[in-house]
Structure formats: C-alpha cells, structure tokens
Protein backbone atom coordinates (compact mmCIF):
# COMPACT_ATOMS: atom_id res chain seq x y z
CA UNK A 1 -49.73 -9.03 -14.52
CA UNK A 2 -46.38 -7.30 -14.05
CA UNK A 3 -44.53 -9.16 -11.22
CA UNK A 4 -41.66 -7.55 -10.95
CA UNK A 5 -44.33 -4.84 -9.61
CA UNK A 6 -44.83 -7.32 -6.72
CA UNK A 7 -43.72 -6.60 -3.00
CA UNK A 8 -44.65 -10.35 -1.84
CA UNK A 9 -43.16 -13.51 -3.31
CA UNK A 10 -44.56 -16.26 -1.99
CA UNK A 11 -47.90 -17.60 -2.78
CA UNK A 12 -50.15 -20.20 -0.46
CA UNK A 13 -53.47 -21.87 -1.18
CA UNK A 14 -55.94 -22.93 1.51
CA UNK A 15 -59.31 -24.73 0.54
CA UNK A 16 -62.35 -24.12 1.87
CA UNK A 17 -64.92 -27.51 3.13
CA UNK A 18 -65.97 -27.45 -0.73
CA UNK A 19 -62.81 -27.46 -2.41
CA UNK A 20 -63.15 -24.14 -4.30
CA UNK A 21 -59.60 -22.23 -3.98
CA UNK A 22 -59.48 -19.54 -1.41
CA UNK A 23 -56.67 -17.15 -0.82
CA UNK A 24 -55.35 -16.02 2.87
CA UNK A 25 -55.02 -11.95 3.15
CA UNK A 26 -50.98 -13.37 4.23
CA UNK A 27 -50.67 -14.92 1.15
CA UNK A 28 -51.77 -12.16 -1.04
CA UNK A 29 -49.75 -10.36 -3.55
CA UNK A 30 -49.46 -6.27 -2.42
CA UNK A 31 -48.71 -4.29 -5.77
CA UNK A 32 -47.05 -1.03 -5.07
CA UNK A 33 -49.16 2.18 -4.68
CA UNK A 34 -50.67 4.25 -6.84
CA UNK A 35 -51.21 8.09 -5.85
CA UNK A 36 -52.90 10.79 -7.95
CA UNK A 37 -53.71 14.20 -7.35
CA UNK A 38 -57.19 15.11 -8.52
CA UNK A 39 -59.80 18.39 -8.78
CA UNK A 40 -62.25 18.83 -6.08
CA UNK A 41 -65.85 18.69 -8.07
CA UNK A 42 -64.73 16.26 -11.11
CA UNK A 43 -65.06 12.83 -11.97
CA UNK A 44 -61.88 10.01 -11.30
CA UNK A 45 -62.01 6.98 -13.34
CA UNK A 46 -59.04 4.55 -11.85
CA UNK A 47 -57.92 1.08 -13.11
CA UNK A 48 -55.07 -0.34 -11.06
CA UNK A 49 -52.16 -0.06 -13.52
CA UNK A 50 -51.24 -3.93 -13.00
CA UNK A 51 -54.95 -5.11 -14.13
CA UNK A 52 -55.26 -6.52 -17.21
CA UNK A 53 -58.79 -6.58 -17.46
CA UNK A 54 -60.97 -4.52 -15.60
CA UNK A 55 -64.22 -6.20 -17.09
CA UNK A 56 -63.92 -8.82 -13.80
CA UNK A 57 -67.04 -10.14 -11.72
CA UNK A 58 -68.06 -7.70 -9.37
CA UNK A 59 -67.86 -11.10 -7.24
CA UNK A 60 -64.29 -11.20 -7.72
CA UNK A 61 -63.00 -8.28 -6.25
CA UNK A 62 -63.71 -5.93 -3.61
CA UNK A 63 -62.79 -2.15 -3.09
CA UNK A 64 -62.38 -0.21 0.27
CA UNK A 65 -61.51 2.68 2.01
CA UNK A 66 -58.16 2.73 4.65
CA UNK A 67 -58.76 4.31 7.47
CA UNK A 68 -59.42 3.72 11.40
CA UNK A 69 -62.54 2.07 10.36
CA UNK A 70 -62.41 0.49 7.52
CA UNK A 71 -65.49 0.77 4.77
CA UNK A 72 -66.46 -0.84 2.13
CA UNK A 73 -67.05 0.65 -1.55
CA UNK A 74 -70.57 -0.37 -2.90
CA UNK A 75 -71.05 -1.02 -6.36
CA UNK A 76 -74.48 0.59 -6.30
CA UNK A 77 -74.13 3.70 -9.18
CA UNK A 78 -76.42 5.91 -7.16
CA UNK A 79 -73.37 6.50 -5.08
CA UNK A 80 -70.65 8.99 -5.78
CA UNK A 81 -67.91 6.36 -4.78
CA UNK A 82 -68.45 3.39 -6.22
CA UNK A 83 -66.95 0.22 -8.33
CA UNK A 84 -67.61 -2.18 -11.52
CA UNK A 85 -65.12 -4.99 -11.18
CA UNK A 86 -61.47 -3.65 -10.97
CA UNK A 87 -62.85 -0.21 -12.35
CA UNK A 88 -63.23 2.20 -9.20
CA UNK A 89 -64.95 5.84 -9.45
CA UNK A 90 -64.96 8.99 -7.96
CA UNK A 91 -68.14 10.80 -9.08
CA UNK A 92 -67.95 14.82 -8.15
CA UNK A 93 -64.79 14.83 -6.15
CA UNK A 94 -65.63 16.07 -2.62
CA UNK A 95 -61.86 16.98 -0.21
CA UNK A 96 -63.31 14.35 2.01
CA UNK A 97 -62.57 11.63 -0.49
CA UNK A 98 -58.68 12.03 0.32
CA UNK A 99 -56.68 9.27 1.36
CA UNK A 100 -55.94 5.65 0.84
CA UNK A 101 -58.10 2.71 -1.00
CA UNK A 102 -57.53 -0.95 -1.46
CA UNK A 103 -59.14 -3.41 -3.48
CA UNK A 104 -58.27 -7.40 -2.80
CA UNK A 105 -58.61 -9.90 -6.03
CA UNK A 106 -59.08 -13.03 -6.46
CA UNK A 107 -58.57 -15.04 -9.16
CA UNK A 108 -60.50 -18.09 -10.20
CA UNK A 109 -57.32 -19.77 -9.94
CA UNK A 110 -57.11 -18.43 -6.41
CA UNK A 111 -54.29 -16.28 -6.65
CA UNK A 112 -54.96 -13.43 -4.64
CA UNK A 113 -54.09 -9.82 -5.04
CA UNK A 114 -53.96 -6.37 -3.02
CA UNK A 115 -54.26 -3.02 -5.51
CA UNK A 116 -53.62 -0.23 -3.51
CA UNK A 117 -54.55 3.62 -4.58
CA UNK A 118 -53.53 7.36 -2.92
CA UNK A 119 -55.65 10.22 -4.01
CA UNK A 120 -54.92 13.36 -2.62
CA UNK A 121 -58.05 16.19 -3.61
CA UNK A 122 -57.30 20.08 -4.43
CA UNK A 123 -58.97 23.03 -5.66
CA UNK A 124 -58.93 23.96 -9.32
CA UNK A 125 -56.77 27.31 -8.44
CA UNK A 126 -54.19 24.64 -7.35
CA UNK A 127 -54.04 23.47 -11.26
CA UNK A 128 -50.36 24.67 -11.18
CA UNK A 129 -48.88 22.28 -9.19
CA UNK A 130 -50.79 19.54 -10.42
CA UNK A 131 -49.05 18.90 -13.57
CA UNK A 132 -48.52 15.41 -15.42
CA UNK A 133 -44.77 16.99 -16.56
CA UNK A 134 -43.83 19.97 -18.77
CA UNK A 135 -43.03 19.69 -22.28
CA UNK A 136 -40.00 21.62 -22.93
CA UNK A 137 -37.97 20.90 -26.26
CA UNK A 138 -36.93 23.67 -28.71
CA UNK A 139 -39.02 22.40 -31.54
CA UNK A 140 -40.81 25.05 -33.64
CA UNK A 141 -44.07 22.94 -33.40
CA UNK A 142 -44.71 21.75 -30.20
CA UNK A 143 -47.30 18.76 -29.61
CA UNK A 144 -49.22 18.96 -25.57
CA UNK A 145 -50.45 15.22 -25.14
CA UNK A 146 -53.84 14.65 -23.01
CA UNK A 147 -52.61 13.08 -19.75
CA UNK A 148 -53.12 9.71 -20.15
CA UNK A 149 -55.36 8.82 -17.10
CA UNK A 150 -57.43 11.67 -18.75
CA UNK A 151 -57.10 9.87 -22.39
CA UNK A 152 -58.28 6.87 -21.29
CA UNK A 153 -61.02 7.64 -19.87
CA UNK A 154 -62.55 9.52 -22.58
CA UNK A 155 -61.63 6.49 -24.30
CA UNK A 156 -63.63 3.93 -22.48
CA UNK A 157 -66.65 6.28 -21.86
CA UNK A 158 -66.45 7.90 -25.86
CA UNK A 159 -66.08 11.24 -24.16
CA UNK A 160 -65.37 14.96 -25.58
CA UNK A 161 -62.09 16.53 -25.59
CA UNK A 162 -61.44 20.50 -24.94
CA UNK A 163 -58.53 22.59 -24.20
CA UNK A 164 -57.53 25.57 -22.34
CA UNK A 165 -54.74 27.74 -22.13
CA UNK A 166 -54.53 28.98 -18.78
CA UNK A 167 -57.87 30.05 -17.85
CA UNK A 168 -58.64 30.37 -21.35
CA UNK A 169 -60.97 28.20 -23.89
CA UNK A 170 -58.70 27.54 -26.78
CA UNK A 171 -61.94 27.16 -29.84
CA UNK A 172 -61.81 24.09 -32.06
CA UNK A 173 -59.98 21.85 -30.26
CA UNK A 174 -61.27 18.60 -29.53
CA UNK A 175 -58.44 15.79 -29.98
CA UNK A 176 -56.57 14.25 -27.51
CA UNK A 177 -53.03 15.91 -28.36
CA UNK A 178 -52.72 19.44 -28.87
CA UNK A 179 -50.17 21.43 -31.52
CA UNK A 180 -49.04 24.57 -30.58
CA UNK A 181 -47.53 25.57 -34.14
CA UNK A 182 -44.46 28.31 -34.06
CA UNK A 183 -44.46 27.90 -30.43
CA UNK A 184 -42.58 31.46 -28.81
CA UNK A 185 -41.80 32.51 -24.93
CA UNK A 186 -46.34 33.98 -25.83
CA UNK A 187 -47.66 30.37 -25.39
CA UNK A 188 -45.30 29.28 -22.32
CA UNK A 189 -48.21 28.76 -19.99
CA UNK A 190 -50.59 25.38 -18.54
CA UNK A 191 -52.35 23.48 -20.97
CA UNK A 192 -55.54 21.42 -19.71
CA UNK A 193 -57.05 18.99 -21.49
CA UNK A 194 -60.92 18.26 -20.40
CA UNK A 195 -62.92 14.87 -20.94
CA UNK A 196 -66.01 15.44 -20.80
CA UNK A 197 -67.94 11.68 -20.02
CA UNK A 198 -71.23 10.23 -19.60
CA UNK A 199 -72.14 7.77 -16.66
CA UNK A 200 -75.14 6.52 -15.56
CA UNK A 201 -76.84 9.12 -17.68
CA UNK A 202 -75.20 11.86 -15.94
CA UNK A 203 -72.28 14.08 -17.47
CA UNK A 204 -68.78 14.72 -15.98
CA UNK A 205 -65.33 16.17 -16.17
CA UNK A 206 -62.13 14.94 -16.25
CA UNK A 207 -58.76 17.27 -16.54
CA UNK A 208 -55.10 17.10 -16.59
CA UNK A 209 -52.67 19.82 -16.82
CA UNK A 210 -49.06 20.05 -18.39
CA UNK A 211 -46.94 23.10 -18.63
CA UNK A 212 -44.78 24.43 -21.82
CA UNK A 213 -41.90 25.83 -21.94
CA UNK A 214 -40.36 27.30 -25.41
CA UNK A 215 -37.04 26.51 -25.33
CA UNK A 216 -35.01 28.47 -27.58
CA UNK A 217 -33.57 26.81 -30.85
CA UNK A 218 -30.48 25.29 -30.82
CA UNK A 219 -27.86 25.27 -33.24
CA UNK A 220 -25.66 22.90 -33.29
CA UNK A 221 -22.17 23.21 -34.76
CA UNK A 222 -18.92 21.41 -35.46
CA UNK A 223 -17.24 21.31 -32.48
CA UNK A 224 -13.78 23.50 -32.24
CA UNK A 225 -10.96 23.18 -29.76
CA UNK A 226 -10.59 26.80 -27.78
CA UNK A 227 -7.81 25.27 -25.56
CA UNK A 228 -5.21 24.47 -25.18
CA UNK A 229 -4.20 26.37 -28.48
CA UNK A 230 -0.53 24.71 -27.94
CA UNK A 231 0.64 21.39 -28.50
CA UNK A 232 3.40 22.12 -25.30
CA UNK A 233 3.39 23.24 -22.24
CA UNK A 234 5.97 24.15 -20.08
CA UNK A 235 5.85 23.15 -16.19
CA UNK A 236 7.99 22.69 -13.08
CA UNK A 237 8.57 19.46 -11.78
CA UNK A 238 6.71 18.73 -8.32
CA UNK A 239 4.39 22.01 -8.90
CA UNK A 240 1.09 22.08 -9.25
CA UNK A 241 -0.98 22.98 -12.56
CA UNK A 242 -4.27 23.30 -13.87
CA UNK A 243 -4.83 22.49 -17.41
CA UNK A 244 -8.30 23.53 -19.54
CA UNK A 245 -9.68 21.81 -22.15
CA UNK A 246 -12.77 24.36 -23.20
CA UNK A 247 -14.73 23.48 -26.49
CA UNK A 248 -17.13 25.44 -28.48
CA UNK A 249 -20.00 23.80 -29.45
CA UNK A 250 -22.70 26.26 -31.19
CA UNK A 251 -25.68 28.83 -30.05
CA UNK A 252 -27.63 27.28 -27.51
CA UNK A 253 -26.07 23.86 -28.07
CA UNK A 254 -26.49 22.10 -24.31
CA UNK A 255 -27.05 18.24 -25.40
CA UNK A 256 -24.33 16.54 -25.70
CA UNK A 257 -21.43 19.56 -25.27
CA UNK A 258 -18.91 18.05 -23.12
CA UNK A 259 -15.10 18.70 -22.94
CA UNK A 260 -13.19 16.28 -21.21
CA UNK A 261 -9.33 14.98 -20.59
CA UNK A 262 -7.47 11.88 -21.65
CA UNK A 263 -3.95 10.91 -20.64
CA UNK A 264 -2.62 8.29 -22.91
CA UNK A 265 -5.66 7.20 -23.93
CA UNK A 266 -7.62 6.82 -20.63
CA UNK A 267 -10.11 8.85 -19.22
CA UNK A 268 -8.62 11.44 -16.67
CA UNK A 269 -11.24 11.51 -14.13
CA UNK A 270 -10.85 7.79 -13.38
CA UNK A 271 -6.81 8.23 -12.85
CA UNK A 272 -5.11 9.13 -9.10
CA UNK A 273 -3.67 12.09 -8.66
CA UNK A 274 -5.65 14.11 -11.31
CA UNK A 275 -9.24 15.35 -10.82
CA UNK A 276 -11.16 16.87 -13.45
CA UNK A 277 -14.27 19.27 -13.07
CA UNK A 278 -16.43 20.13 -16.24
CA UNK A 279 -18.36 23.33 -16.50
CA UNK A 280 -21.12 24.91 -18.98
CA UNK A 281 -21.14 28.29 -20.18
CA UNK A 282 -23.75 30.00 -22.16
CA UNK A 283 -22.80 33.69 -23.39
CA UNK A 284 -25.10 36.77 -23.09
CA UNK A 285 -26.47 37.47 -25.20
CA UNK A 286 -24.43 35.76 -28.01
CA UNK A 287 -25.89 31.88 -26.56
CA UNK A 288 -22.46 31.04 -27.70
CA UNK A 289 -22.36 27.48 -25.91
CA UNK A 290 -18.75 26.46 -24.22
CA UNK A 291 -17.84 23.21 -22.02
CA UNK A 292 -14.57 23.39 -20.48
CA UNK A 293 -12.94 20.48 -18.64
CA UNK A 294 -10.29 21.80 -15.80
CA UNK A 295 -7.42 19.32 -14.87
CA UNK A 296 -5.72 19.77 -11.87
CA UNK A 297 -2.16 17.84 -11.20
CA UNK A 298 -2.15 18.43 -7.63
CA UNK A 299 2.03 17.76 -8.22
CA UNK A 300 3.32 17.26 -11.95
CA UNK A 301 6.09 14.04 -11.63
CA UNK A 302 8.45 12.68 -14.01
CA UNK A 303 5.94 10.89 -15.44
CA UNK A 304 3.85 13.22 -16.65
CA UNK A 305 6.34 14.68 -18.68
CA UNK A 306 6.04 11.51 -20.99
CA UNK A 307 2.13 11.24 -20.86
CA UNK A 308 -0.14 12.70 -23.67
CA UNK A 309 -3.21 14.88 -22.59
CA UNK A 310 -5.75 14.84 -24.91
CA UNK A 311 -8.58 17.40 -24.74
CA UNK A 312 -11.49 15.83 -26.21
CA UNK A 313 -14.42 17.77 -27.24
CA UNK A 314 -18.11 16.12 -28.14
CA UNK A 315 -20.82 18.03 -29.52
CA UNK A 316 -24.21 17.10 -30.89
CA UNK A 317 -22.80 15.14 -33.78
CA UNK A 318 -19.36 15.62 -33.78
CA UNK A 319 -16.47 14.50 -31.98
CA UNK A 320 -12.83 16.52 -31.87
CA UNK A 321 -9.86 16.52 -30.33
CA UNK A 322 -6.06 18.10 -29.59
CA UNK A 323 -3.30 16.69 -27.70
CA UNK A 324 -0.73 18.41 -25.14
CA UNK A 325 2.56 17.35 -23.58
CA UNK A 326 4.23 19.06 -20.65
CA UNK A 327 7.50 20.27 -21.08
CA UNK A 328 9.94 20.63 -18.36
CA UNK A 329 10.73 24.87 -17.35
CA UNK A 330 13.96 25.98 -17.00
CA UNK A 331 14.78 28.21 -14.73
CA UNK A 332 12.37 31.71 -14.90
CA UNK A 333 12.84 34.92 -14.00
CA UNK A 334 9.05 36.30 -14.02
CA UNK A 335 9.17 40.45 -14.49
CA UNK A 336 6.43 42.93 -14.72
CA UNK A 337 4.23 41.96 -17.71
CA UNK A 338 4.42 45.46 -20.05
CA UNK A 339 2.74 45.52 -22.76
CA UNK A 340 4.62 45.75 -26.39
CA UNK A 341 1.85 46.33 -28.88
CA UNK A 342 -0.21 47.98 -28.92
CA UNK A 343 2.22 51.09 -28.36
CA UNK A 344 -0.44 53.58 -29.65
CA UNK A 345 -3.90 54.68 -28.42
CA UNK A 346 -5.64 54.73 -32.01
CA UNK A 347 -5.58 52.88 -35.27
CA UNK A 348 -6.39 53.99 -38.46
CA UNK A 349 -8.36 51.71 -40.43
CA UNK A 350 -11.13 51.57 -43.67
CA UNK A 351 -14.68 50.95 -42.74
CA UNK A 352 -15.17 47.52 -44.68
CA UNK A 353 -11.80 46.29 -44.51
CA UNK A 354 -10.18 43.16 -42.56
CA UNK A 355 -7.68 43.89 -39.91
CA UNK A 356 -5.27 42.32 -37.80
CA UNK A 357 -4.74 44.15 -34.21
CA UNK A 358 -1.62 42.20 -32.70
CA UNK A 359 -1.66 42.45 -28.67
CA UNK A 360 1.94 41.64 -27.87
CA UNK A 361 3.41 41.53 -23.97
CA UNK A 362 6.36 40.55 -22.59
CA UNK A 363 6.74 38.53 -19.54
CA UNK A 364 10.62 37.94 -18.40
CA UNK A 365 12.60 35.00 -19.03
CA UNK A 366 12.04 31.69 -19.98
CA UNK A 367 8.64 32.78 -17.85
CA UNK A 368 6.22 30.93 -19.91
CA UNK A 369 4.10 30.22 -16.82
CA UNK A 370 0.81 32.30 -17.16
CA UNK A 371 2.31 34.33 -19.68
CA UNK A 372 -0.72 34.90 -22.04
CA UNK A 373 -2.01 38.16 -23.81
CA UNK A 374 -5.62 38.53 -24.55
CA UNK A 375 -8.23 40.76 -26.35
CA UNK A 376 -10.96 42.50 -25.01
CA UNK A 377 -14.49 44.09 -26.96
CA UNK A 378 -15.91 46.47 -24.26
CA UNK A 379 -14.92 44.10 -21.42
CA UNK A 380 -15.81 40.91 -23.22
CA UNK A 381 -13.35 37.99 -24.31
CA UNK A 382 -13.01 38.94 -28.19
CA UNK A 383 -12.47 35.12 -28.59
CA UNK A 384 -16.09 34.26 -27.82
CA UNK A 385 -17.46 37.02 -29.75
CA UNK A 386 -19.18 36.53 -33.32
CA UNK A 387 -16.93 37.96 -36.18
CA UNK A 388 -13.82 38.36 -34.25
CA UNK A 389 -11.10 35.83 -34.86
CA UNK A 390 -8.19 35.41 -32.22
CA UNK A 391 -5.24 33.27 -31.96
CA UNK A 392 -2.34 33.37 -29.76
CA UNK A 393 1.55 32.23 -29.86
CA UNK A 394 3.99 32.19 -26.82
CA UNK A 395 7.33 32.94 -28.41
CA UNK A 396 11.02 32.52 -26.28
CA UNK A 397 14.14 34.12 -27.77
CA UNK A 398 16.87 32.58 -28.43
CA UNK A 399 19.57 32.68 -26.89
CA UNK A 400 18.04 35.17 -24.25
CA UNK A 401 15.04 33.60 -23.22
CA UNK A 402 12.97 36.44 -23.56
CA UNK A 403 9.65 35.42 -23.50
CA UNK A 404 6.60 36.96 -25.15
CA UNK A 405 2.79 36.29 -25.74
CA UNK A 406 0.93 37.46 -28.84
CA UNK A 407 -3.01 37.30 -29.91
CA UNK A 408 -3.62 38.05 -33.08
CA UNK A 409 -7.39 39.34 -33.53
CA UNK A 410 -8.85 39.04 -36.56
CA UNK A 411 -11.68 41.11 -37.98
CA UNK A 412 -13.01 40.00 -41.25
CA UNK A 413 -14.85 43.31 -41.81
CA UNK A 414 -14.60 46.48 -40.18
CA UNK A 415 -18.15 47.58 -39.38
CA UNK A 416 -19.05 50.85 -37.98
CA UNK A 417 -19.75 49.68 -34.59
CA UNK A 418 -15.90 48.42 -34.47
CA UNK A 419 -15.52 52.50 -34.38
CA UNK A 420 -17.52 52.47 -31.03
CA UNK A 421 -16.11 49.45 -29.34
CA UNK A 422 -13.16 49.56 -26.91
CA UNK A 423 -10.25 46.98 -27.82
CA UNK A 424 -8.25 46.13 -24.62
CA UNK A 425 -4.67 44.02 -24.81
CA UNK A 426 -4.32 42.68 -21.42
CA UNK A 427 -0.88 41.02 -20.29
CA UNK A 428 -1.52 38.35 -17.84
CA UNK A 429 1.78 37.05 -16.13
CA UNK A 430 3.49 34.38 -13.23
CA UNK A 431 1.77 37.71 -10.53
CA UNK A 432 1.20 40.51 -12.25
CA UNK A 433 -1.46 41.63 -14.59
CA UNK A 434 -1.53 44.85 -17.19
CA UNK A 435 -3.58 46.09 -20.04
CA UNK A 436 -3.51 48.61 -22.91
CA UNK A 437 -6.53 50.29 -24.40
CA UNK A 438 -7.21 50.77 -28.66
CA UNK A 439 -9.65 52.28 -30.87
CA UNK A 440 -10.07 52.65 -34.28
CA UNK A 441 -10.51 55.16 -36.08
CA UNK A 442 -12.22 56.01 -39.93
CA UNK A 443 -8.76 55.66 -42.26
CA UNK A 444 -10.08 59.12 -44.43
C-alpha cells in the first residue's frame, strides 16, 4: 500500500461483542481518486492503483455507486456492472454508467480502506480527446506503447492485441507496443490499441488511444558564441544598456540551447539591478536554432565598469563561453551613419571562387554606441545563413576619433544563386539607420 497516497492519518479500531476487528467508516483510510475516460459499448477492467492484490474475498470488500441514493455493486457476473474482490467491471459501457464509485476494504487486520473511482463515458468519434499522451520525439523509429490500463487487462484475461491507425486496421499487428519504422509528418495521426478479452464466456473490447507526432531530426552542434563578438564595450556612466548574449546551437537543436549571463562568476538573473530575458529562435526554413540571453542595466555604475560579463552558451553536449567588460565612452558626437563600402552597385567575381564583400560605415566620433554594420541575403541576416561567414570590427581613429564599423562576409564558394541574391550593407547608428545595395556579377 502506498501511504503517502493517503488523505487520512489516523487509524482507530473498535471491536465488535466477538472480538473480531471492525473498522469505523471515520477511521478509514480515503485514497485519492481515480478518473478515466472510457468508450461507450466496451468493456472496463479497474483495479484501484493502491491494491496490491486484487485476488481478495469477495467478503472483504464492497463496491458501490455515489450518487443521491446510494447502490450497491453485485458480484453476480450476469450483470454488466459487477465485482470479484478489489477487481470492478464495466461490461458494454452504457453513458449511464458515468460518475463516481467507491469500494470500502477491510483488512483482516482491520485496517480499513476507501478506493474511490471517476469514469466519465464518450462516444468512439470522441477517440481524439481521449488520449493516454502523445509520443513525440524525433527518433527515426518510433515505438506507440498499449496504454497500460489496456495492457493489463489483456494481460490478466490472455486477450488479443490489434491496432489501428486512425480509422484504419493496421494488418499483422498483435503485440502490445507498436513500431512505426522511418516515422515522417504521413504517420502523424491516433494510434489505438484494442484488447480483445474473454469473460464469463462472452468476448469484449478494450481500447486506448495515443497520438504521434514526427518531430523533425535534430542536429545537434558545438555550440558557437554569435555575441557579443567583442571583448569591450563602450558605455556611459548612469545610462542604460542592453547587452545580448545569442548562441548558435545547430538545426533543430531545442533541448538544452540556452544562452545566459554571468557577472563575475554569478548568475545574472539572481543579481539587483540587472534582469535577464532568454528567447528561442528557430530560422525558416534553415531550422538554424539560436538562444539569446538579453541583459538589461537599467543604469550602468562605477561598478560595472570593473565586473566581467560572461555570455555563456549550453548546447546539447557542449558548453561555451566569452567574456565582456564595459568600457567607459568619452564624449560622442553621433553623425549620420553613411555608408563607406560598398561604394559601387556591382562586383565582379568568378563563379566558384571565395570572396570577401567588406560592408564598411561610418558613424561620427568616438560614437561607438550602436554603431554596427551588417549584411543582408535578400532581406535575411547573412550571419544566420548556411555558407556565408560574417564577422565584424568597430575601429576608432586615432587621434580623431573617427569611428567606423566593418562586417566582413565571407563566401567560401561563389555559387550561381549568389548571382541572384541581393547583398545589402546596412549602417545602424546612436538614431539613424542607412543601407547600400550589391550584386555580383559573372567575372568573364
């Protein structure tokens, strides 16, 4: 018996005139409840989950219905509803065999115990919403267990198993787990598994439903730091920044991608006057997985200056990580963003070869503060894009302070489509935004 299933904790003992043991109702044990959702017109076989062995003496238990009036459950088999010790059954399911059923034990010791039982009845075109779970993994072969009120029932009563998909008899299957083999988004559907069971001479059904989902495969990469791409940045003193930490973790690689902040070795979200928020990104239709971790200083202070912010990124079985230190901003003079290079419209280049297209904007002086060029493929960050490479500097002059931003895109090999694609530099500054356009074209 599980007691830490129990809801009372005290136990009494009266004796009857004779001395056997006899248990009050007030002194019972009440286990907790529990509720099942079955097919009008099939067969229910219920054990109370904290039974150990429902092979009792009729004598020692006895079964009921809740209700206004309360009735008693025969153990006559010519009924539909009726019991054998602890075992209670539900022959051809009828909607008026809904509610609530009790059944109070006692023991020859004269513990006494209250099992109690919800059953709510539906139609089979309600088999949808009567699921025991999904199954949803990205394994290639997927395994559909039998419910296991359905398993062990064709267990006690050496029933049949069959399975349908849907509406649909899948031939040749008669176990009680079922292998869908190079699962694909085809065989998403509901699986029922059916026990068929003999009682009394008489044959019935038992079913339970789960539904799969195909889950596409993940894979799951090294983990690389996105940003920061810096090792210093430069902020005001009393302003208020936002710093991201984004990690890239593989193609459809959800478990366990997490980016988060450190400062000096402690876990931002747990420090005052920081708050972090973490968000997920899947690319379409790349599946390019990204976490990024956003911390806001809601005022930067002296202290920060000396702190170390580490952006940590975990993946599935790898762990990375870069640090950043804030760096106090002189005095800036924030211009127009313009854009430096590209300073032509088209670039000649050999189908095959690797390339380097530098995007190169000026911001104003010592005006580091969202100073950041950037390439675009046809509207789409070229940094999350397969085959394209891109790394950025932020450079200041000396002694004028001029400031500039460069990414560097890399293409490994120049593919025909790179002769289609659109390759924008934008120039992001302090307020003002601007953007060049590029193609390439066939060198010859």
């Amino acid at each position: 018996m599980d007691v830490s299933r129990l809801l009372l904790s005290v136990v009494m003992v009266m004796s009857t005139s004779d001395g056997t043991p006899e248990a009050s109702d007030s002194s019972c044990f009440h286990l907790d409840q529990d509720r099942y959702k079955v097919i009008k017109g099939e067969a229910f076989y219920y054990v109370p989950y904290d039974l150990d062995d429902p092979n009792l003496p009729d004598a020692n238990i006895t079964w009921y219905k809740d209700g206004s009036e309360v009735m008693n459950i025969t153990t006559d088999e010519a009924h539909r509803i009726h019991y054998h010790g602890g075992a209670l059954f539900f022959l051809n399911i009828s909607a008026n065999d809904a509610g609530c059923y009790s059944a109070r034990h006692i023991e020859p010791s004269g513990e006494c115990f209250y099992y109690h039982l919800k059953i709510e009845v539906f139609d089979g075109t309600s088999r949808e919403n009567l699921t025991y779970g999904s199954i949803r993994n990205s394994d290639q072969n997927k395994n559909i267990p039998c419910p296991q009120p359905v398993k062990d029932t064709c267990k006690t009563f050496n029933g049949n198993f069959t399975w349908f998909k849907g509406k649909n008899l899948i031939p040749g299957q008669h176990k009680e787990s079922l292998w869908v083999n190079d699962a694909t988004k085809d065989d998403e559907d509901i699986y029922t598994c059916i026990c068929t069971w003999t009682h009394n001479h008489k044959v019935y059904n038992s079913s339970g439903s789960r539904r799969l989902f195909a889950l596409e495969k993940a894979v799951y990469e090294k983990v690389k730091i996105i940003s920061p791409n810096t090792t210093e940045q430069l902020v005001k003193k009393g302003s208020s920044v936002k710093l991201n930490c984004t990690v890239y973790c593989g193609i459809n690689a959800v478990r366990d991608c997490e980016a988060t902040w450190f400062i000096n070795g402690n876990p931002a979200k747990q420090m005052d006057g920081y708050n972090e928020t973490t968000t997920l990104e899947i690319m379409d239709p790349s599946k390019r997985t990204f976490s990024t971790a956003t911390l806001a200083i809601a005022q930067v202070s002296a202290a920060d200056f000396q702190h170390e912010f580490k952006c940590q990124g975990s993946g599935f079985y790898t762990v990375t990580s870069a640090t950043l230190t804030l760096k106090k901003d002189e005095k800036a003079v924030y211009e127009k963003v313009k854009i430096i290079s590209p300073n032509t419209t088209e670039q000649l280049v050999k189908k095959g070869s690797s390339v380097k297209l530098n995007c190169t904007v000026y911001c104003g002086i010592n005006a580091v503060r969202d100073c950041e060029a950037t390439w675009f493929i046809n509207g789409n960050p070229a940094k999350q894009m397969d085959g394209y490479n891109e790394t950025t500097t932020l450079e200041i002059m000396d002694p004028s302070k001029r400031t500039f931003s460069t990414a560097t895109l890399a293409i490994a090999q120049v593919s025909a489509a790179d002769f289609q694609h659109e390759f924008k530099c934008q120039g992001s500054g302090f307020y003002t935004v601007t953007s060049a356009t590029l193609t390439l074209k066939k060198d010859g």
